[in-house]
Protein backbone atom coordinates (compact mmCIF):
# COMPACT_ATOMS: atom_id res chain seq x y z
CA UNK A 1 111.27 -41.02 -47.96
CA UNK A 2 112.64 -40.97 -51.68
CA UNK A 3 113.67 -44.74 -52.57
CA UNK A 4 116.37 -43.65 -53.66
CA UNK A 5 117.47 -41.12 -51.13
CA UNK A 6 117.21 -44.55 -48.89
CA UNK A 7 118.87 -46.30 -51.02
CA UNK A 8 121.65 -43.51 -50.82
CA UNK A 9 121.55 -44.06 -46.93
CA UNK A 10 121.73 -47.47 -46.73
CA UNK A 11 125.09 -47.67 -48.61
CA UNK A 12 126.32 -45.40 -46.28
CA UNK A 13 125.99 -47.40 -43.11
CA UNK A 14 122.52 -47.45 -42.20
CA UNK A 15 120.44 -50.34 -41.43
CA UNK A 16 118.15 -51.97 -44.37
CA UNK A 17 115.37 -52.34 -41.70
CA UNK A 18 115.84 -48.95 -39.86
CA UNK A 19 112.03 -47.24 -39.28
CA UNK A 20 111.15 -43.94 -41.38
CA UNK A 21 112.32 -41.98 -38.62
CA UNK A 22 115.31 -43.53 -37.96
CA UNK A 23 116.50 -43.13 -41.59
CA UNK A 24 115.80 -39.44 -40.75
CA UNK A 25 117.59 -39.21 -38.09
CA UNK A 26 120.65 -40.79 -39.83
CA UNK A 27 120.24 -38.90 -42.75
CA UNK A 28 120.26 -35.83 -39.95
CA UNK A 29 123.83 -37.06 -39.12
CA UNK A 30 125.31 -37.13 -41.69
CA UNK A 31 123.74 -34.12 -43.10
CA UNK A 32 126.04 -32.46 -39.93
CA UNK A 33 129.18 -34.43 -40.65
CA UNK A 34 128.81 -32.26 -44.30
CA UNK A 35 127.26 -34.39 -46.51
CA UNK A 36 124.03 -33.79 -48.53
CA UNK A 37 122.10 -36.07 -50.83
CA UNK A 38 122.36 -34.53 -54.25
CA UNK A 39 119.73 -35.48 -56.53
CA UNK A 40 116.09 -34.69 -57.73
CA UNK A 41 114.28 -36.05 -54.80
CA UNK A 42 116.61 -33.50 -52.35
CA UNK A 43 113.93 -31.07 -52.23
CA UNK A 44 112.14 -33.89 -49.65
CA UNK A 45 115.03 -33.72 -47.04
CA UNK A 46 113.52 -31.63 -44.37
CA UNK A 47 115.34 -28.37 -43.30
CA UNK A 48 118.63 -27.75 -40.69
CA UNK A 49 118.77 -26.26 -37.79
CA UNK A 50 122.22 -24.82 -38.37
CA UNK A 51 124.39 -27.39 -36.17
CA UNK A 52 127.47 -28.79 -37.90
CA UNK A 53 129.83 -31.52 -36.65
CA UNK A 54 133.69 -31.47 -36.92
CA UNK A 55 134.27 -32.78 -40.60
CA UNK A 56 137.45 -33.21 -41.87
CA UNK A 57 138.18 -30.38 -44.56
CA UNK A 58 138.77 -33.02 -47.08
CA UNK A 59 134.81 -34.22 -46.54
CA UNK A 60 133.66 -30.38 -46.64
CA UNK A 61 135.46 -29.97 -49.65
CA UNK A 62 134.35 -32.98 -51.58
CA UNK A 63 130.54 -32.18 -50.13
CA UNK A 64 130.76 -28.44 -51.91
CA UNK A 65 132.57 -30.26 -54.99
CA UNK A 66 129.66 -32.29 -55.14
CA UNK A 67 127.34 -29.29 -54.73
CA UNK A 68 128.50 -26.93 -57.00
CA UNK A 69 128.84 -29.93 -59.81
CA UNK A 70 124.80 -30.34 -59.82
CA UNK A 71 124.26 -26.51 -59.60
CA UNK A 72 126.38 -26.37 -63.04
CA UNK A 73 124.46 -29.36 -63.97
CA UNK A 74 127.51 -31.57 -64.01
CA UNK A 75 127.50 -35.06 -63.72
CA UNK A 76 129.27 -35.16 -59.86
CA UNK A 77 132.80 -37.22 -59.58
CA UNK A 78 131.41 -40.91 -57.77
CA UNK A 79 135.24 -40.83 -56.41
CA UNK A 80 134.76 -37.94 -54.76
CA UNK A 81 131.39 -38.38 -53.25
CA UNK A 82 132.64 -41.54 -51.98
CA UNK A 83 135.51 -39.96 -50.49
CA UNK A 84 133.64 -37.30 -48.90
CA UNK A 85 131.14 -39.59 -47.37
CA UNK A 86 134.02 -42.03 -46.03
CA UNK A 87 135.69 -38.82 -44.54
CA UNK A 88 132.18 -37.24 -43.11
CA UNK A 89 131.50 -41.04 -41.57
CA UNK A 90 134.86 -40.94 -39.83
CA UNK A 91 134.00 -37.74 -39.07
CA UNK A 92 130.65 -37.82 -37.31
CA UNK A 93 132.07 -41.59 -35.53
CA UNK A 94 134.83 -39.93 -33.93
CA UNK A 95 132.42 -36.61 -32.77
CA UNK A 96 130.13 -39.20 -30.99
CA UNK A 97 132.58 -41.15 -29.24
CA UNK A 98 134.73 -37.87 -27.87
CA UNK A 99 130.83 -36.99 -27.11
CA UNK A 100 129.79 -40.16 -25.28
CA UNK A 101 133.13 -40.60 -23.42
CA UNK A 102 132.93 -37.12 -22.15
CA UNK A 103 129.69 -36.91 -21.06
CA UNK A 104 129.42 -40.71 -19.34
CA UNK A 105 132.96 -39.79 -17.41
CA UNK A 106 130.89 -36.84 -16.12
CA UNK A 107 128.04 -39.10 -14.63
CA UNK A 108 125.60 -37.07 -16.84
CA UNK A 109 121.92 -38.69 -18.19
CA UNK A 110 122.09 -41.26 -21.42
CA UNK A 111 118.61 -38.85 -22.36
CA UNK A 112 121.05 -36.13 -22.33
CA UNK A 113 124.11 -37.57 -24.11
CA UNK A 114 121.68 -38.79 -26.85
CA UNK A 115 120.08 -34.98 -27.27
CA UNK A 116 123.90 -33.85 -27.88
CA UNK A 117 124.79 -36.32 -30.18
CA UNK A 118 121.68 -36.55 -32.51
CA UNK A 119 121.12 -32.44 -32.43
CA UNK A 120 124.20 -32.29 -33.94
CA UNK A 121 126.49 -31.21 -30.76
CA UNK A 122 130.43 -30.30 -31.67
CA UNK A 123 132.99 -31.74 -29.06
CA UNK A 124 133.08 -28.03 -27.41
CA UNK A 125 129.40 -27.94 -26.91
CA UNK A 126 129.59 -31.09 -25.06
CA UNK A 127 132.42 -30.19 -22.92
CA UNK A 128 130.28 -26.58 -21.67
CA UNK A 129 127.24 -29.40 -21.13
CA UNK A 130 129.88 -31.25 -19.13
CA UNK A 131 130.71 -28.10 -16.94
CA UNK A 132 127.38 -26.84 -16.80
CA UNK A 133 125.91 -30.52 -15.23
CA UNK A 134 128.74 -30.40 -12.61
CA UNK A 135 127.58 -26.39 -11.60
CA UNK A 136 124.15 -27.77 -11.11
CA UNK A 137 124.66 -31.06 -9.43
CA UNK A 138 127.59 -29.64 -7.24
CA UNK A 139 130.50 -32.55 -8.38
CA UNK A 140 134.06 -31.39 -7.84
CA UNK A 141 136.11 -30.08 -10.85
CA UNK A 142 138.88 -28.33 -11.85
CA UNK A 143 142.03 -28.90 -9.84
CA UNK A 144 141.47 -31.85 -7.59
CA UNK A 145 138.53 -33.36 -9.68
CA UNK A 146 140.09 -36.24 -10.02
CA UNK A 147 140.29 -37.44 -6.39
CA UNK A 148 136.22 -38.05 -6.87
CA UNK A 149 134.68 -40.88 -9.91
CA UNK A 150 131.46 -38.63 -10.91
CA UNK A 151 128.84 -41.18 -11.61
CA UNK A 152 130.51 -44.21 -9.81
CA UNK A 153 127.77 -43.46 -7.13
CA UNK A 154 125.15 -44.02 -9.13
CA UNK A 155 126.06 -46.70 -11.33
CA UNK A 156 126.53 -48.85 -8.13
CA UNK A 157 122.69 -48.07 -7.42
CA UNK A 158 121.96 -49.30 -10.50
CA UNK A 159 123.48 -52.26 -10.42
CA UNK A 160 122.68 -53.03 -6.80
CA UNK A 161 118.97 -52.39 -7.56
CA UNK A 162 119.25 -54.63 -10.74
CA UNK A 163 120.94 -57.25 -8.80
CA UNK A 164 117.94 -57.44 -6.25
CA UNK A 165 115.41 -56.92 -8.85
CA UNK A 166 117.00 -60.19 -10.57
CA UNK A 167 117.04 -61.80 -6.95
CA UNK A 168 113.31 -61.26 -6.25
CA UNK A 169 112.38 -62.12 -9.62
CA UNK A 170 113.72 -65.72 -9.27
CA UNK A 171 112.30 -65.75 -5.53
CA UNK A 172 115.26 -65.29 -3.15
CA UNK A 173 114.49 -63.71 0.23
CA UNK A 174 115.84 -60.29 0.54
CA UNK A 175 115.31 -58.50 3.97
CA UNK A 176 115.89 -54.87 2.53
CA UNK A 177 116.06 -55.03 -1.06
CA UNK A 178 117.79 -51.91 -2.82
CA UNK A 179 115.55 -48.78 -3.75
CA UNK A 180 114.21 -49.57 -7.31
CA UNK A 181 114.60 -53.47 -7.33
CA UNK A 182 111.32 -53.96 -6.70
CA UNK A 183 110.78 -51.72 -10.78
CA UNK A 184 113.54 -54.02 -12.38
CA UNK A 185 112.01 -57.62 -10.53
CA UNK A 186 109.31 -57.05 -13.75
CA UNK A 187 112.13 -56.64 -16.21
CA UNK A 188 113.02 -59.31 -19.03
CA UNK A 189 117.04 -59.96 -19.50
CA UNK A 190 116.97 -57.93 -22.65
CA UNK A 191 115.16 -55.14 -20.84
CA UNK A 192 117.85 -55.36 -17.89
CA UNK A 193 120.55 -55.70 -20.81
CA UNK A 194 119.36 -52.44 -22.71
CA UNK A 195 119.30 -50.38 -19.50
CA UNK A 196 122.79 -51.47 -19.01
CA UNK A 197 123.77 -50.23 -21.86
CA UNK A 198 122.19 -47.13 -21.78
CA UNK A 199 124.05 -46.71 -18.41
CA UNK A 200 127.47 -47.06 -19.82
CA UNK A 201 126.20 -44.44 -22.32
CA UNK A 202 125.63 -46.70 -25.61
CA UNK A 203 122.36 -46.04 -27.78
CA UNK A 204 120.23 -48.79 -28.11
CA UNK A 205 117.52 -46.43 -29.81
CA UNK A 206 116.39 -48.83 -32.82
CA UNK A 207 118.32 -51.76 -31.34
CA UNK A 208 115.95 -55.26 -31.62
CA UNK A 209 116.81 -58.07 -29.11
CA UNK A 210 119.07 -59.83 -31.41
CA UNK A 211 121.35 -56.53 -31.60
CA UNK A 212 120.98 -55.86 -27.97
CA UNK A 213 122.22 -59.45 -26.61
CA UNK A 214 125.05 -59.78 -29.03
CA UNK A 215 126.14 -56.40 -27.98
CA UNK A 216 125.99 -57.77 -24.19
CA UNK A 217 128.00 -60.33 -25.59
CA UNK A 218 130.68 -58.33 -27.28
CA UNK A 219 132.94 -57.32 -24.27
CA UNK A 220 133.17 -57.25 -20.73
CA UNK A 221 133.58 -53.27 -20.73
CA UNK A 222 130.71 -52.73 -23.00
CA UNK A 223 128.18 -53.03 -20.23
CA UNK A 224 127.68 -53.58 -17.20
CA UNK A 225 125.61 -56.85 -17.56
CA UNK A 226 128.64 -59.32 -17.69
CA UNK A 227 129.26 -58.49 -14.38
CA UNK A 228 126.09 -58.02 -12.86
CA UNK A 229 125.00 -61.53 -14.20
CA UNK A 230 127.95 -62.93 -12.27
CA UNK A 231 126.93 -61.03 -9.43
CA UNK A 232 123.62 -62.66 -9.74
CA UNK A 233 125.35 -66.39 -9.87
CA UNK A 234 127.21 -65.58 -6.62
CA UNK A 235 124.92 -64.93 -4.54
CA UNK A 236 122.34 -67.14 -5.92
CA UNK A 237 125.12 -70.19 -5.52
CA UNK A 238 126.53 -68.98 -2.50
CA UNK A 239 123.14 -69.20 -0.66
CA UNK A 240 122.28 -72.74 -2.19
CA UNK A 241 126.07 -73.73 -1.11
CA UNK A 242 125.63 -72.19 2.67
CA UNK A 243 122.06 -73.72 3.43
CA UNK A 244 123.08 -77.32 1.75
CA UNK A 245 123.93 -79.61 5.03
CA UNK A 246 127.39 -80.37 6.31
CA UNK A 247 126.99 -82.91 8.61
CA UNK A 248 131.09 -83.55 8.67
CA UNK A 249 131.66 -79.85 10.20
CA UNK A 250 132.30 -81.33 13.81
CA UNK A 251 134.17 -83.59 13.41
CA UNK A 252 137.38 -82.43 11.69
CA UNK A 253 140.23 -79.85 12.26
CA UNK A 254 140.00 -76.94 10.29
CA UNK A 255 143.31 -75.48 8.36
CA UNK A 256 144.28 -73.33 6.05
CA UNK A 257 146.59 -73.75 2.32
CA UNK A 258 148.46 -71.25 0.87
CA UNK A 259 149.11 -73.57 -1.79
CA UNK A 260 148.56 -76.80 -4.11
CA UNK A 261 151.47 -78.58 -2.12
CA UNK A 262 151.12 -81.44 0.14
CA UNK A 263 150.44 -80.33 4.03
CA UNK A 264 151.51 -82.15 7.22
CA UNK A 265 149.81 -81.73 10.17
CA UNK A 266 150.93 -81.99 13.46
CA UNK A 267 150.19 -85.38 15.35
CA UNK A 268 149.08 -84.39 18.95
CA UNK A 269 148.62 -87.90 20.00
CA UNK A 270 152.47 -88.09 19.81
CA UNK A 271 153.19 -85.46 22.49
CA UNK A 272 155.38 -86.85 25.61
CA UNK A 273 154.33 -86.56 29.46
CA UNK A 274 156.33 -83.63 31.32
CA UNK A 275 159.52 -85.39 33.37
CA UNK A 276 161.05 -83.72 36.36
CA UNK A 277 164.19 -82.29 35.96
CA UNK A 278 167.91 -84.23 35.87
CA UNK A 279 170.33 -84.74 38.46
CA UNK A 280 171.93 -81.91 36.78
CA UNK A 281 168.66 -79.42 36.97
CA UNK A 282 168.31 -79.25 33.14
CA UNK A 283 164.95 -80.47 31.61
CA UNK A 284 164.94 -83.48 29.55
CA UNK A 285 164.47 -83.63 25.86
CA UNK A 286 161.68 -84.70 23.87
CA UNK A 287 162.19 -87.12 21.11
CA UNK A 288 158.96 -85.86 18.78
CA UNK A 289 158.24 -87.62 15.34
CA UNK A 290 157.17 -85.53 12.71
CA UNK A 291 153.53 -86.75 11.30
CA UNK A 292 154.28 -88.66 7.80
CA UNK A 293 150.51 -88.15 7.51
CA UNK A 294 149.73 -85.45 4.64
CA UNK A 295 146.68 -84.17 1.95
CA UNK A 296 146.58 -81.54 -0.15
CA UNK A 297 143.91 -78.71 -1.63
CA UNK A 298 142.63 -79.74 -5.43
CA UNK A 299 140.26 -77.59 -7.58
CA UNK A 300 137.14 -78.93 -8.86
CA UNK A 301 134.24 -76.79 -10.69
CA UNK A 302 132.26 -76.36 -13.95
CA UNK A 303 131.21 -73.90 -16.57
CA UNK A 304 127.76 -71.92 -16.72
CA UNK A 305 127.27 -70.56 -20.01
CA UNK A 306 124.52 -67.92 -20.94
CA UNK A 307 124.07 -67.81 -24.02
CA UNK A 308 121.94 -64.63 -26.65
CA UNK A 309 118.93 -67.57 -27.05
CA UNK A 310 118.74 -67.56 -23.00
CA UNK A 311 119.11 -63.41 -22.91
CA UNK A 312 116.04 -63.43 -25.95
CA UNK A 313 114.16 -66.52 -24.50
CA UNK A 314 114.21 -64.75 -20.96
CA UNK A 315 115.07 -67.77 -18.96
CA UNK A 316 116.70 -66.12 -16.15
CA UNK A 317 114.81 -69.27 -13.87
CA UNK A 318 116.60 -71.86 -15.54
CA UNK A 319 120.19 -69.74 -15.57
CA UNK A 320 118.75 -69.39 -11.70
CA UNK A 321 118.08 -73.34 -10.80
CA UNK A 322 121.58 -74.04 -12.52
CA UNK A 323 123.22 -71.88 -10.17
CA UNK A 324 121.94 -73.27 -7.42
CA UNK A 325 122.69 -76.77 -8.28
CA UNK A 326 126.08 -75.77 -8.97
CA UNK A 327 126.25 -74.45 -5.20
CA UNK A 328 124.93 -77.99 -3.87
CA UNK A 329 127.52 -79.66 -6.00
CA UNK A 330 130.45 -77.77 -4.25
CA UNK A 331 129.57 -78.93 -0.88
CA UNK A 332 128.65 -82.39 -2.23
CA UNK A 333 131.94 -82.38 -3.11
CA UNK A 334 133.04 -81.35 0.57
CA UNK A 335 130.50 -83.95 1.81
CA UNK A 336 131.78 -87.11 -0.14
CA UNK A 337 135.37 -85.88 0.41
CA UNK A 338 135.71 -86.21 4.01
CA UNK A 339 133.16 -88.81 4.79
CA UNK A 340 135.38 -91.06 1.87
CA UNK A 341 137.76 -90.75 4.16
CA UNK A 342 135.92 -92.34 6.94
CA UNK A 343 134.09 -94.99 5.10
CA UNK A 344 137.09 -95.46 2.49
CA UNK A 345 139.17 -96.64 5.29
CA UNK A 346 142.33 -96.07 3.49
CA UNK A 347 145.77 -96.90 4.39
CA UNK A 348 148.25 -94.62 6.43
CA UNK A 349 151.61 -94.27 6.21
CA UNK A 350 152.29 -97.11 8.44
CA UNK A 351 151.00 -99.23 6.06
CA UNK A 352 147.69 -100.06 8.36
CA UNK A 353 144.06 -98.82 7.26
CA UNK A 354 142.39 -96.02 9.44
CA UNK A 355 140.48 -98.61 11.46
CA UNK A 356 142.46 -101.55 12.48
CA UNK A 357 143.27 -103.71 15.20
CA UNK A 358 146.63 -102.23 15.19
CA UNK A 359 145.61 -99.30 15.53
CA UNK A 360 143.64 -100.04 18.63
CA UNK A 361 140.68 -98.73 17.57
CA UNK A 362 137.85 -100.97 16.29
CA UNK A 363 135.72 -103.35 18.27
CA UNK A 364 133.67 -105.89 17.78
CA UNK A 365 130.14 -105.78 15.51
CA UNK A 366 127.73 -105.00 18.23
CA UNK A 367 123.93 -103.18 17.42
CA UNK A 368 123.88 -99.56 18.98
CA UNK A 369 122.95 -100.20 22.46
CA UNK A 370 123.43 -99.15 26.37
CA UNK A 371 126.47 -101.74 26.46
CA UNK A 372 128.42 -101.52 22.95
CA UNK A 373 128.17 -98.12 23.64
CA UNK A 374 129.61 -98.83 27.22
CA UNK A 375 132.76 -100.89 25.60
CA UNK A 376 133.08 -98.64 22.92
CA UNK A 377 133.98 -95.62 25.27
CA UNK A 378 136.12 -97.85 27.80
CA UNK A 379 138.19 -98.34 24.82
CA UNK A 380 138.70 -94.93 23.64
CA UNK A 381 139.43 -93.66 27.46
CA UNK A 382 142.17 -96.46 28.19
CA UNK A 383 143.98 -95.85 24.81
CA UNK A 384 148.09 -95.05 25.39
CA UNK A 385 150.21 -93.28 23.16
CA UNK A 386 153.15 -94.22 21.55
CA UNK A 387 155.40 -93.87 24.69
CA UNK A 388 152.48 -95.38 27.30
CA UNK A 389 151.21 -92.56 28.41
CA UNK A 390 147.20 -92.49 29.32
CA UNK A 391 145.57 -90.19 26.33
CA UNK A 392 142.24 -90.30 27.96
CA UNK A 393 140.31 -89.68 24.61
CA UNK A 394 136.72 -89.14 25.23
CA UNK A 395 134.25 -89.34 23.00
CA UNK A 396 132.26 -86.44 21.76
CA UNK A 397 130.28 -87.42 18.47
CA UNK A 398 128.39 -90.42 17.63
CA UNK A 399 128.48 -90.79 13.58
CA UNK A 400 125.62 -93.40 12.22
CA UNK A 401 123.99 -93.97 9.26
CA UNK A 402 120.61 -92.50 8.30
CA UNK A 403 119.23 -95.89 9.07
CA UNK A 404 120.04 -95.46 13.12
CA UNK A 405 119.58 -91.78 13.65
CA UNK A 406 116.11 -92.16 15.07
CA UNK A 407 117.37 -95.13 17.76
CA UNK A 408 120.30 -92.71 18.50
CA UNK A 409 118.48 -89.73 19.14
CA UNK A 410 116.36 -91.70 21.85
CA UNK A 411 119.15 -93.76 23.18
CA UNK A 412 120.94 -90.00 24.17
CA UNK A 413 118.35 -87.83 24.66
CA UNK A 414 115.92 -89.59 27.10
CA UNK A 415 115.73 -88.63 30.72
CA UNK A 416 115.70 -92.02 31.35
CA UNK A 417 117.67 -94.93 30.18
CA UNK A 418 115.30 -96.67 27.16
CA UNK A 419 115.58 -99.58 27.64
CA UNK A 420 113.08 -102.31 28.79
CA UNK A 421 114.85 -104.35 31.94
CA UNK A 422 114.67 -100.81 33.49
CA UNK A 423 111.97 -98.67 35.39
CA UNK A 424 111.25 -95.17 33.88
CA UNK A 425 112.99 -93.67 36.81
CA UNK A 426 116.49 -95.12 35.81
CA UNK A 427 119.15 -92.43 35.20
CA UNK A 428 120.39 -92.59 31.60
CA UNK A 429 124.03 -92.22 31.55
CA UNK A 430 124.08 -91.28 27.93
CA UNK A 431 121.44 -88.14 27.97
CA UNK A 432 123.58 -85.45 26.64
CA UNK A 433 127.14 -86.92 26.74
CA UNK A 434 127.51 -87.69 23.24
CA UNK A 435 125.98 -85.42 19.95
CA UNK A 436 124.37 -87.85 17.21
CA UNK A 437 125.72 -86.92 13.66
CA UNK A 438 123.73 -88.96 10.95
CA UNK A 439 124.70 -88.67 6.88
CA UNK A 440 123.12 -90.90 4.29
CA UNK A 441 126.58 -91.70 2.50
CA UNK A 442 127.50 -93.68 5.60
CA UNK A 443 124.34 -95.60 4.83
CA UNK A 444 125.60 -96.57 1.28
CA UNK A 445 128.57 -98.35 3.06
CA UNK A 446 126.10 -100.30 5.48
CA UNK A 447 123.29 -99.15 7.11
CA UNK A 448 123.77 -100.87 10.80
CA UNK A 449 127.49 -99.72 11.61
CA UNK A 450 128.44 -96.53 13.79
CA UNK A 451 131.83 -94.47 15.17
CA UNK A 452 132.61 -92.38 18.23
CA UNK A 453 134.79 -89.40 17.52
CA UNK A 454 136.86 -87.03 19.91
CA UNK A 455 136.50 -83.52 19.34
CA UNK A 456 138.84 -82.33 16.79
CA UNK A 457 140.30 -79.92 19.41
CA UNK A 458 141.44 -82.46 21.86
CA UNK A 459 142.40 -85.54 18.90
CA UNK A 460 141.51 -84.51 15.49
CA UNK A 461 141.05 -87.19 13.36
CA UNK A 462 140.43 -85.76 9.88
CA UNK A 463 141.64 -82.37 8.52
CA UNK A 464 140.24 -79.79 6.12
CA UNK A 465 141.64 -76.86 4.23
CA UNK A 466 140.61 -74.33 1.76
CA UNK A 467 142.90 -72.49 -0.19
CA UNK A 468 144.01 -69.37 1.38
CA UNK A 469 141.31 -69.73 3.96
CA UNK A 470 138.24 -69.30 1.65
CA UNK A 471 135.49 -71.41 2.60
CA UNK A 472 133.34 -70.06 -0.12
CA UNK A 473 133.26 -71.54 -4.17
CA UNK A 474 135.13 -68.35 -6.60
CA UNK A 475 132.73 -66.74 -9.39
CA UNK A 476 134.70 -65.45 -12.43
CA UNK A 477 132.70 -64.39 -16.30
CA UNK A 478 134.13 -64.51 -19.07
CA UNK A 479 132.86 -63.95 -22.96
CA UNK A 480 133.33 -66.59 -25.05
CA UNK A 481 133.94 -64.98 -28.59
CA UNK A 482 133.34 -68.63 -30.36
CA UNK A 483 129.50 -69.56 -29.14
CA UNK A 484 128.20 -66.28 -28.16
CA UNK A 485 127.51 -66.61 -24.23
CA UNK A 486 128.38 -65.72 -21.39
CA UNK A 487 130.86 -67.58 -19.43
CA UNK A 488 130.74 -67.88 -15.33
CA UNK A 489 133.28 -70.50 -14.17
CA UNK A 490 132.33 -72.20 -10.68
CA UNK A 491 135.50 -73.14 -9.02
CA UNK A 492 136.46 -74.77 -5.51
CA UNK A 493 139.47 -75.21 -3.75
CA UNK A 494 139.69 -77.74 -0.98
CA UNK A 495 141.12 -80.59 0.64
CA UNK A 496 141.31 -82.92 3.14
CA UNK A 497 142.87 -85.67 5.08
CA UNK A 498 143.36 -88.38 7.73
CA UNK A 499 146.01 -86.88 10.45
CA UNK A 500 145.35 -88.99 13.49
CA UNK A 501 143.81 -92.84 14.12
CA UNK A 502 143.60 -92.02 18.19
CA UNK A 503 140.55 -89.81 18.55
CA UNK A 504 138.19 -92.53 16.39
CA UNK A 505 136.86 -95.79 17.09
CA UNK A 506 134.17 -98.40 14.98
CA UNK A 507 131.73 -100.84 15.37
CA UNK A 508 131.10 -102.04 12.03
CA UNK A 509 127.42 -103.48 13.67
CA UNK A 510 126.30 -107.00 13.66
């Protein structure tokens, strides 16, 4: 190509590093919008085939102004090439997005929409290409058209097959992965981020990965990476957030919030005995206290941001291992919550910590044995409430520190009592009365103490709550127009609280 027919191109909107073809194919364009290079070096541009976009008449007429002013060997008016070529530009911008948005509302091929626009296609070709592809695929149209989304079907293919390519890739266990995912698991991002685009029917013919990411980057409707990259965090932290241990799950009530305000729950401890009826046949009243006891849901979570360097450098591991650490952080959070509680030993509204004297429900340091064991449950089964009636709380949960889980687990689950003063043949009393519950953050408080806890559906002890019932963290992406990433926001709602002191007891050890 003429240096200066380039030249001539690349004031007009094409790129300075654009291939020989591609300048070509540009000049092809505009060529069709109704604009011709006029010059001596015009006897290199390559022949027509005829087609001819929608110009403005304003653009046609400057194009034959310019035309017939080098036929008469006339210097041509720069104003009104300029105009012309503004006009034609306009022109052949507005042809190819009727064109695209046409065509990708119709479900039809990105090969196909790209052979209409670069062949020179007018807006009415493209709509009998529309109605021809829905003949030979069989899609509804006409009157009641609209009750179908042509190409919705196969978009969600695409994206469910890049999802699970993306899964495999970064080695998550799939037990039927989509058709195709297996084809995208050897995809890079920016191979995943060009067929994206080429499914919501944008060129990326002559695009290099710089172009390609910041286009991923421009809007959340431009593609449908944005999305499918979130889809990618959610499962990926939803797995590492359902497999990380909750050792706590037993042991408390389970509510729900429908909001950030403080919630009371109801004290069962506090319920009266039945009485006979009066002298008079009428049943007596019962005097109930509401529970001044009351937590609330709070939100915690972070920010992941993938950024163009990550989409170049292809680091969808490290964008992988972040989510997943992000998804043992949320029930770390759940984790140190509720066993805070516990360890915290905080005050309640009576002014008395959890475990206290007053409260009836601590005991003397004793080592984890046969006979503090023995105590332990006397004390819980004699409790009374609040107007002497017998509460009979039995224990259901022993909760130790990492420290004593092996002693526990052969203290409850022997056949025979373990311990030395006794033949082999001796009953144990304990062998599947009580389920051991160990957690290292009851170790960081001190390794030798344990608790006995009711179960939560006879005298709940601690409550939990996620907002609106969902148990799981909330994905959201965003595009964040000031560093050029990606955005997916990690946030958890949940709370919890102490309700009850009754169904609890501890031996802080010796």
């Amino acid at each position: 190509m003429h240096p200066k027919l380039r030249a001539f191109l690349v004031a007009n909107g094409l790129r300075a590093d654009a291939t020989e073809q591609q300048a070509w194919e540009y000049y092809k364009q505009i060529q069709a919008g109704g604009i011709s290079y006029v010059g001596p070096e015009r006897a290199e541009v390559p022949a027509q085939n005829g087609a001819q976009g929608e110009s403005g008449s304003d653009g046609a007429q400057g194009a034959d102004q310019a035309r017939q002013a080098a036929l008469d060997g006339q210097q041509p008016d720069p104003e009104a090439i300029a105009a012309a070529t503004r006009q034609a530009l306009a022109d052949e911008r507005q042809r190819v997005a009727e064109i695209e948005d046409i065509c990708a509302h119709a479900g039809m091929d990105a090969q196909a929409i790209r052979q209409l626009v670069l062949t020179g296609a007018t807006v009415d070709a493209a709509r009998k290409a529309v109605l021809d592809h829905l003949r030979s695929s069989n899609q509804p149209f006409g009157a009641g058209a609209g009750q179908a989304q042509v190409g919705v079907e196969a978009r969600d293919k695409f994206r469910s097959a890049a999802l699970d390519g993306m899964l495999l890739r970064c080695g998550h266990r799939l037990e039927k992965p989509a058709d195709g995912a297996r084809e995208f698991r050897g995809m890079s991002l920016i191979d995943i981020v060009r067929e994206c685009l080429e499914q919501a029917g944008v060129s990326t013919r002559g695009m290099d990965p710089r172009a390609i990411s910041s286009r991923a980057m421009a809007s959340l409707s431009s593609s449908d990476f944005p999305s499918l990259l979130g889809a990618f965090v959610n499962k990926t932290l939803l797995a590492a957030y359902t497999e990380a241990p909750a050792t706590w799950r037993p042991l408390v009530a389970v509510s729900s919030a429908t909001d950030f305000k403080a919630k009371h729950a109801v004290k069962l401890s506090s319920a009266p005995d039945l009485l006979p009826l009066n002298e008079n046949g009428e049943y007596v009243h019962a005097d109930l206290k509401d529970s001044k006891e009351s937590y609330q849901v709070t939100t915690v979570g972070r920010v992941i941001r993938l950024t163009r360097q990550m989409i170049i450098n292809d680091d969808l591991s490290g964008f992988n291992r972040v989510a997943q650490m992000f998804g043992a952080a949320a029930k770390r959070f759940e984790n140190r919550t509720v066993y805070g509680l516990i360890t915290g030993n905080a005050n309640m509204s009576d002014g008395y910590p959890l475990f206290n004297a007053k409260h009836n429900n601590i005991v003397a340091g004793a080592a984890l044995g046969t006979e503090s064991l023995k105590a332990a449950r006397t004390a819980m089964r004699t409790k009374k409430g609040i107007h002497g009636e017998a509460l009979d709380v039995q224990p259901a949960f022993l909760l130790i520190p990492a420290a004593l889980e092996t002693d526990a687990e052969v203290l409850l689950r022997s056949t025979a009592l373990p311990t030395g003063t006794f033949s082999s043949g001796v009953f144990n009393p304990w062998a599947g009365k009580l389920t051991p519950i160990a957690d290292p953050l009851i170790d960081a408080i001190k390794s030798d103490c344990w608790y006995l806890f009711a179960s939560p559906s006879q005298y709940p002890v601690i409550e939990v709550a996620w907002l609106m019932g969902d148990e799981q963290p909330f994905i959201d992406e965003e595009i964040d127009f000031n560093t050029d990433a990606l955005g997916i926001k990690v946030r958890h709602d949940f709370g919890a609280g102490v309700v009850d002191y009754v169904g609890a007891l501890y031996n802080p050890g010796v």
